[in-house]
Protein backbone atom coordinates (compact mmCIF):
# COMPACT_ATOMS: atom_id res chain seq x y z
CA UNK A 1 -153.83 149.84 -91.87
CA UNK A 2 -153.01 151.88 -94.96
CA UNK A 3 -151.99 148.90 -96.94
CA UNK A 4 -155.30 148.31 -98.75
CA UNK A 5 -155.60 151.72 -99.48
CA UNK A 6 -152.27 152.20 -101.49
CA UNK A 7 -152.89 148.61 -102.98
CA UNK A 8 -149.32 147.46 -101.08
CA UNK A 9 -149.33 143.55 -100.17
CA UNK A 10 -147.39 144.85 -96.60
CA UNK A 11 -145.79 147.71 -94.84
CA UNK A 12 -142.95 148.54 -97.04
CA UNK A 13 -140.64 150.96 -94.28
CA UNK A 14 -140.95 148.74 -91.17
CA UNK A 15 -137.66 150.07 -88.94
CA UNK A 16 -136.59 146.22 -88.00
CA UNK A 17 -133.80 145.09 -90.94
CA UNK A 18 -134.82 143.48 -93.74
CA UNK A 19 -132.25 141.73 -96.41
CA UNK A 20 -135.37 141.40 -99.01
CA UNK A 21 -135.94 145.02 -98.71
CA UNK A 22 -132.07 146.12 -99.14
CA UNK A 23 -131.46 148.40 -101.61
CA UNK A 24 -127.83 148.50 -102.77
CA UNK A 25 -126.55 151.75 -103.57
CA UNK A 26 -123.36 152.46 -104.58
CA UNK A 27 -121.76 152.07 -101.19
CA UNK A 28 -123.89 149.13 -100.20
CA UNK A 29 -123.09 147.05 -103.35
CA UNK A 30 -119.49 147.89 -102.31
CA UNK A 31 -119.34 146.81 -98.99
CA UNK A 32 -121.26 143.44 -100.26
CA UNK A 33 -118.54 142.09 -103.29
CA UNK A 34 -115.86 143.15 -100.68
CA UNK A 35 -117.56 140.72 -98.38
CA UNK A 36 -117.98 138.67 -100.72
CA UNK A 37 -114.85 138.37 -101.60
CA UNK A 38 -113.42 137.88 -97.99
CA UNK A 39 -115.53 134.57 -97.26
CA UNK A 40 -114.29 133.10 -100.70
CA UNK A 41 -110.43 133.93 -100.58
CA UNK A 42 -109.75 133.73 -96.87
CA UNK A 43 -107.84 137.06 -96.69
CA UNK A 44 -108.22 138.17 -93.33
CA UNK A 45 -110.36 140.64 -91.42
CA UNK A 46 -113.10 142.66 -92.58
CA UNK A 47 -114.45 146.21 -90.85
CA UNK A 48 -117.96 147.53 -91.73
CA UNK A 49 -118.69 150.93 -90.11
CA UNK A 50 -121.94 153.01 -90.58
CA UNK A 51 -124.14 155.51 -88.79
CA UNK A 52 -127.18 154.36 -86.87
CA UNK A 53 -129.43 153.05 -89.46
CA UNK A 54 -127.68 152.55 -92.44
CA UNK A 55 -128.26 149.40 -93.13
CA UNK A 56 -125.32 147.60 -91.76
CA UNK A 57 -127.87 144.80 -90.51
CA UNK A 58 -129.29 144.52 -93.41
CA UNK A 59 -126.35 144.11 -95.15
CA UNK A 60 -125.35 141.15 -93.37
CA UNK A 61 -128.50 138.74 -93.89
CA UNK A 62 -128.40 139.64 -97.00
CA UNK A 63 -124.57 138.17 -96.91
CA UNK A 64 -125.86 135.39 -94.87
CA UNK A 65 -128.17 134.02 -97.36
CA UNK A 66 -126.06 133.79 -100.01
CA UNK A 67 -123.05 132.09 -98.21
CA UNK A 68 -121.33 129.22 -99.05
CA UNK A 69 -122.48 125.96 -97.90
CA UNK A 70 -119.23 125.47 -96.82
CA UNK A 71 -119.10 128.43 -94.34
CA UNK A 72 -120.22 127.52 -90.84
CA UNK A 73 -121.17 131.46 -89.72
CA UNK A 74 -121.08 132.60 -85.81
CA UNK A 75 -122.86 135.70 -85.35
CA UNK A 76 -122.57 137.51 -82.31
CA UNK A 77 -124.81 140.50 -80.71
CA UNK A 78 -124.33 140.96 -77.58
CA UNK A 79 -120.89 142.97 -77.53
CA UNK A 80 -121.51 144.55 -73.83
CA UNK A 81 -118.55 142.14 -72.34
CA UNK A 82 -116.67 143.15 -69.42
CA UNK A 83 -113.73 140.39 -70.59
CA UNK A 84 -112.40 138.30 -73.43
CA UNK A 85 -113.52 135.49 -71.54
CA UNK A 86 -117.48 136.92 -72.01
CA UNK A 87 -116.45 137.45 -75.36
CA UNK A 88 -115.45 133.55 -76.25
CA UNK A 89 -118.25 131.95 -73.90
CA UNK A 90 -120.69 133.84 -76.38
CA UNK A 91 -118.46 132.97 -79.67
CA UNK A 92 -118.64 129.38 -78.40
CA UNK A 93 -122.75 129.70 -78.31
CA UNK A 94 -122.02 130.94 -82.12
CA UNK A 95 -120.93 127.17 -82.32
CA UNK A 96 -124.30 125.66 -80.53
CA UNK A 97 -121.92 125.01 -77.58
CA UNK A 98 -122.55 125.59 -74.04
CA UNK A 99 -119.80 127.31 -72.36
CA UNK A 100 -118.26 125.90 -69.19
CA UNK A 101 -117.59 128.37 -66.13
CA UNK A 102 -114.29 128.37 -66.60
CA UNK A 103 -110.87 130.26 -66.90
CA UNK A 104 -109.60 131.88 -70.60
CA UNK A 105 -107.12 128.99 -71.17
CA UNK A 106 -110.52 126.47 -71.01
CA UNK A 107 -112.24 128.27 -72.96
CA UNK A 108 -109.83 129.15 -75.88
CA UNK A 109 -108.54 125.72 -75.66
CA UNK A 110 -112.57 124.86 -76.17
CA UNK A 111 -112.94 126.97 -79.22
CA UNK A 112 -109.68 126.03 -80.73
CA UNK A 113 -110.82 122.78 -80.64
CA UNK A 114 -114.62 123.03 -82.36
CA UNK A 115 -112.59 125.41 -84.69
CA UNK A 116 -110.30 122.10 -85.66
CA UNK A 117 -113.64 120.29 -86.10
CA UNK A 118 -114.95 122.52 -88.00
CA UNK A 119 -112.02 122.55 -90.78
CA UNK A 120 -111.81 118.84 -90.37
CA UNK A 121 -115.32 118.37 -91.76
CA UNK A 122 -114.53 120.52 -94.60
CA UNK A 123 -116.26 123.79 -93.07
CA UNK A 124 -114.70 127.59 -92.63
CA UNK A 125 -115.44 129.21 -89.90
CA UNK A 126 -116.46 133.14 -89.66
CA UNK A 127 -117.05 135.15 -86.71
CA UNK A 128 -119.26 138.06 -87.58
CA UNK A 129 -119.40 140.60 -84.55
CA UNK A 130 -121.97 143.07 -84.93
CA UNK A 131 -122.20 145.98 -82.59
CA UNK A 132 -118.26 145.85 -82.44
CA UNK A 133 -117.99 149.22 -81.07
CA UNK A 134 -118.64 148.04 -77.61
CA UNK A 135 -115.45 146.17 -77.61
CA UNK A 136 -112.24 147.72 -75.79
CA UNK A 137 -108.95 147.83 -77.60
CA UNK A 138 -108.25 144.78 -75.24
CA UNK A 139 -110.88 142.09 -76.51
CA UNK A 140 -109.70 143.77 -80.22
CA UNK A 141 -106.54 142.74 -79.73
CA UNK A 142 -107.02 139.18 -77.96
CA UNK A 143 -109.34 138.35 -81.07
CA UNK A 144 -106.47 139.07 -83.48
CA UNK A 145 -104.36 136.43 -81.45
CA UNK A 146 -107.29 133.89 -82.11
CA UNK A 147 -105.97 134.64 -86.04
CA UNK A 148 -102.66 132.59 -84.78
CA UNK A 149 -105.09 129.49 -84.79
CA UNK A 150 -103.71 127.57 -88.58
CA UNK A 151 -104.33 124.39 -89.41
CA UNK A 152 -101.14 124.25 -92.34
CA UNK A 153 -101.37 127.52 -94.39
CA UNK A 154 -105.26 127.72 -93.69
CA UNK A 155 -106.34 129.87 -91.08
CA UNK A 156 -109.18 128.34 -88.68
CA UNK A 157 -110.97 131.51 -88.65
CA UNK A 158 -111.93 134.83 -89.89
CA UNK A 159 -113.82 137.94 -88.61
CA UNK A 160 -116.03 140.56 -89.64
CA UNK A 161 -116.52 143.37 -87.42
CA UNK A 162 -119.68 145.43 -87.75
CA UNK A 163 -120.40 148.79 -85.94
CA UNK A 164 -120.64 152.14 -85.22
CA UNK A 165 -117.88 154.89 -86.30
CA UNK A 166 -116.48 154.76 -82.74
CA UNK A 167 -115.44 151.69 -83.86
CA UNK A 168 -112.85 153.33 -86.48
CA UNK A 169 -111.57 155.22 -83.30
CA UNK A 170 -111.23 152.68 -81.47
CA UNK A 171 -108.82 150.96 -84.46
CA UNK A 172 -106.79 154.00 -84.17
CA UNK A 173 -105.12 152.84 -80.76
CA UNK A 174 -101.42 152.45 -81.63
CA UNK A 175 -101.60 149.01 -79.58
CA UNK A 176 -104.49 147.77 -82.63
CA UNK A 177 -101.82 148.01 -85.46
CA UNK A 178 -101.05 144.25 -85.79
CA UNK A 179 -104.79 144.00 -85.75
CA UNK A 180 -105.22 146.29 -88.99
CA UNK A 181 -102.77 145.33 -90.42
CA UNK A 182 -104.54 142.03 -90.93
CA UNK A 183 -107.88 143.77 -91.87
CA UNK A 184 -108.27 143.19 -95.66
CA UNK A 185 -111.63 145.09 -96.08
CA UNK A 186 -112.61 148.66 -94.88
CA UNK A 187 -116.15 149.53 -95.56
CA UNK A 188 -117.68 152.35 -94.10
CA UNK A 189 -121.95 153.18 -95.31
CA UNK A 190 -122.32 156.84 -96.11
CA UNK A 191 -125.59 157.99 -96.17
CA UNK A 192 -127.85 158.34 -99.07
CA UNK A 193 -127.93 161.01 -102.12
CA UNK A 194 -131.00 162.11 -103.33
CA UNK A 195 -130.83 160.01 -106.07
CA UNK A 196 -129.83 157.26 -104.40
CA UNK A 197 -133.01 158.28 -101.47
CA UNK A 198 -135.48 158.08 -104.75
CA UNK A 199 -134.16 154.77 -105.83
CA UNK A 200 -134.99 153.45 -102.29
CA UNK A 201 -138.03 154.72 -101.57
CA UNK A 202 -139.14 153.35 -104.77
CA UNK A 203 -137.59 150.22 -104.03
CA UNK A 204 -139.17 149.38 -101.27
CA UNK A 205 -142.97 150.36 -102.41
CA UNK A 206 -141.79 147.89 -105.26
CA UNK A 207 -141.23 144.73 -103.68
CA UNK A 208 -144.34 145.54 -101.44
CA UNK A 209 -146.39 145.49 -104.20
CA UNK A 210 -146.50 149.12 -105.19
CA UNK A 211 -149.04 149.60 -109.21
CA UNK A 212 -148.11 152.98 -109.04
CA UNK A 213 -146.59 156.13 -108.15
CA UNK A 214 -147.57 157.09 -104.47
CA UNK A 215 -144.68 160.18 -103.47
CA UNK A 216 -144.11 163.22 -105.52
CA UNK A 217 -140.49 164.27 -106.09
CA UNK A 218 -140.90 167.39 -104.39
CA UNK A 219 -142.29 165.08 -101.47
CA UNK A 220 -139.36 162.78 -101.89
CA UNK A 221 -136.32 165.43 -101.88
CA UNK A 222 -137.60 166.47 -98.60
CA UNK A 223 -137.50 163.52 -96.89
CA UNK A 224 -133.85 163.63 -98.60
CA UNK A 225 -133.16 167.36 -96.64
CA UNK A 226 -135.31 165.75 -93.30
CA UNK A 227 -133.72 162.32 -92.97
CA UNK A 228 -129.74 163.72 -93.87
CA UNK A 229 -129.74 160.28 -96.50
CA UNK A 230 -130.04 157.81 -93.25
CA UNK A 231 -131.96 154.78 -94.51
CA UNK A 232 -133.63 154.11 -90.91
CA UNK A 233 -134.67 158.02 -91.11
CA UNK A 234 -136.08 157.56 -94.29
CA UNK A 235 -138.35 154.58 -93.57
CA UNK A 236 -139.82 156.63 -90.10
CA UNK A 237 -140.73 159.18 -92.40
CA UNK A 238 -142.14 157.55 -95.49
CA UNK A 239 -144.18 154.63 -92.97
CA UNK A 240 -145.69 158.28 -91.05
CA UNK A 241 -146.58 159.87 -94.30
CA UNK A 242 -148.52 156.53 -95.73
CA UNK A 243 -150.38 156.69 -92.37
CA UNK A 244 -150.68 160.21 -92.53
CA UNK A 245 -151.71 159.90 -96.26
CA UNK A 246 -154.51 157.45 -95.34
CA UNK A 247 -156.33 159.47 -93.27
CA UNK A 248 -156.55 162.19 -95.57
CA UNK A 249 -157.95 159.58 -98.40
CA UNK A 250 -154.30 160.85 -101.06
CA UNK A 251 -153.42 158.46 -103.23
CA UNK A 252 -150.47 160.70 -103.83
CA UNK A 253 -148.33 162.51 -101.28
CA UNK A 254 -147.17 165.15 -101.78
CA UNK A 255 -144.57 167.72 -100.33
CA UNK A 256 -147.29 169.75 -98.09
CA UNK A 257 -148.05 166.24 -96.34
CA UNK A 258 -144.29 165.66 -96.28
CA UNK A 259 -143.77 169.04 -94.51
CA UNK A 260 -146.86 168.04 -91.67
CA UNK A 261 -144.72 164.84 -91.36
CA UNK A 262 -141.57 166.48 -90.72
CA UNK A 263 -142.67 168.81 -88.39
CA UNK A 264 -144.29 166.16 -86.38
CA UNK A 265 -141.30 164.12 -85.99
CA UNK A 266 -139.36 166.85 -84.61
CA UNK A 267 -141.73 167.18 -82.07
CA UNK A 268 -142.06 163.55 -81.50
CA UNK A 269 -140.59 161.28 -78.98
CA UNK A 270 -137.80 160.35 -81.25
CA UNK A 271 -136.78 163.29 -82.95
CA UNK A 272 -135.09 163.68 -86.67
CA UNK A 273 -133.11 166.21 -86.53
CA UNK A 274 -133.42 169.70 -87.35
């Protein structure tokens, strides 16, 4: 709708993730070489934690297009199991294979087994688990034993947990510790600084085709204050202000908009906070 009018090819702050849109601040650009670095060298486990919206999502696509040829990646999204079992029938869809309705031994003995494959046709296999906060201490636990699986001195599979901070409490469970002890990266997303909010925001209008300046500072530092740095925050309020920008015919928005924004999310359906 207001595309036209700020001479933007697309909507630059849709809410669904994005890896062309990722900006990597400090703590993103982090979390990525550690990443990184974990699907070349084969070192173990890796943990990303982050608030709702802060680009944890993101962070993995943009992982997942640049992966090695070599890597045969499972991702997993649906982490409401009631059992390990649930857990491996959905890690052997990962592999494009359709799970049997049968006992844990079948099924493990079924993965183990594509996992061999796998490394037999020269590929690694990596289990990324998003939403990992959903998982109980017990499913943490059984995955670490799937870690046993070697073929020589190569492992036959690695994981990458991805989720909420309850997911850092969750590690905390004395019965976990043989299962940190084999994580080799900890990453968790703080939220944006202002600076690191401009860069973002400016970002974004960038790659969507953005000739020219469209928020004011001023504008800008309060969505910083409104949106507490949270990435998915920040795109509610800059996509409302565009709109809201639009049908007031400003080619620049400034703070008083930003303000009329603000207050109208609070009041919304979905709330920022206060």
């Amino acid at each position: 709708m207001y595309e036209a009018f700020y001479e933007l090819n697309e909507k630059p702050f849709l809410m669904r993730p994005d890896a062309q849109y990722l900006y990597l601040s400090k703590g993103h650009q982090a979390a990525l070489s550690m990443l990184e670095y974990v699907f070349m060298s084969q070192s173990g486990f890796a943990v990303i934690t982050g608030a709702t919206g802060s680009g944890k999502t993101s962070l993995i696509r943009k992982l997942l297009q640049n992966q090695d040829t070599a890597l045969s990646v499972g991702l997993i999204n649906n982490t409401h199991v009631g059992s390990f079992e649930e857990l491996l029938q959905w890690m052997l869809l990962a592999c494009d294979v359709e799970p049997p309705e049968t006992g844990k031994v079948q099924l493990y003995k079924l993965l183990s087994d594509q996992l061999m494959q796998k490394f037999t046709a020269g590929q690694r296999p990596i289990f990324i688990i998003d939403e990992a906060q959903n998982l109980n201490a017990e499913c943490i636990e059984q995955l670490r034993m799937l870690s046993n699986l070697n073929a020589d001195k190569y492992d036959l599979i690695q994981l990458v947990l991805v989720g909420l901070p309850g997911l850092r409490e969750t590690l905390t469970d004395p019965g976990l510790k043989p299962f940190v002890h084999r994580v080799a990266v900890d990453c968790h997303l703080e939220p944006l600084d202002l600076e690191e909010t401009n860069a973002y925001i400016r970002h974004r209008l960038m790659v969507a085709g953005a000739q020219h300046e469209i928020f004011k500072s001023e504008a800008i530092s309060s969505i910083w204050e409104a949106s507490g740095g949270t990435p998915r925050v920040v795109n509610l309020l800059c996509d409302t202000a565009l709109l809201f920008g639009f049908a007031e015919q400003l080619t620049l928005i400034g703070d008083d908009l930003m303000q009329d924004v603000i207050n109208d999310k609070r009041q919304s359906l979905s709330p920022i906070s206060a």
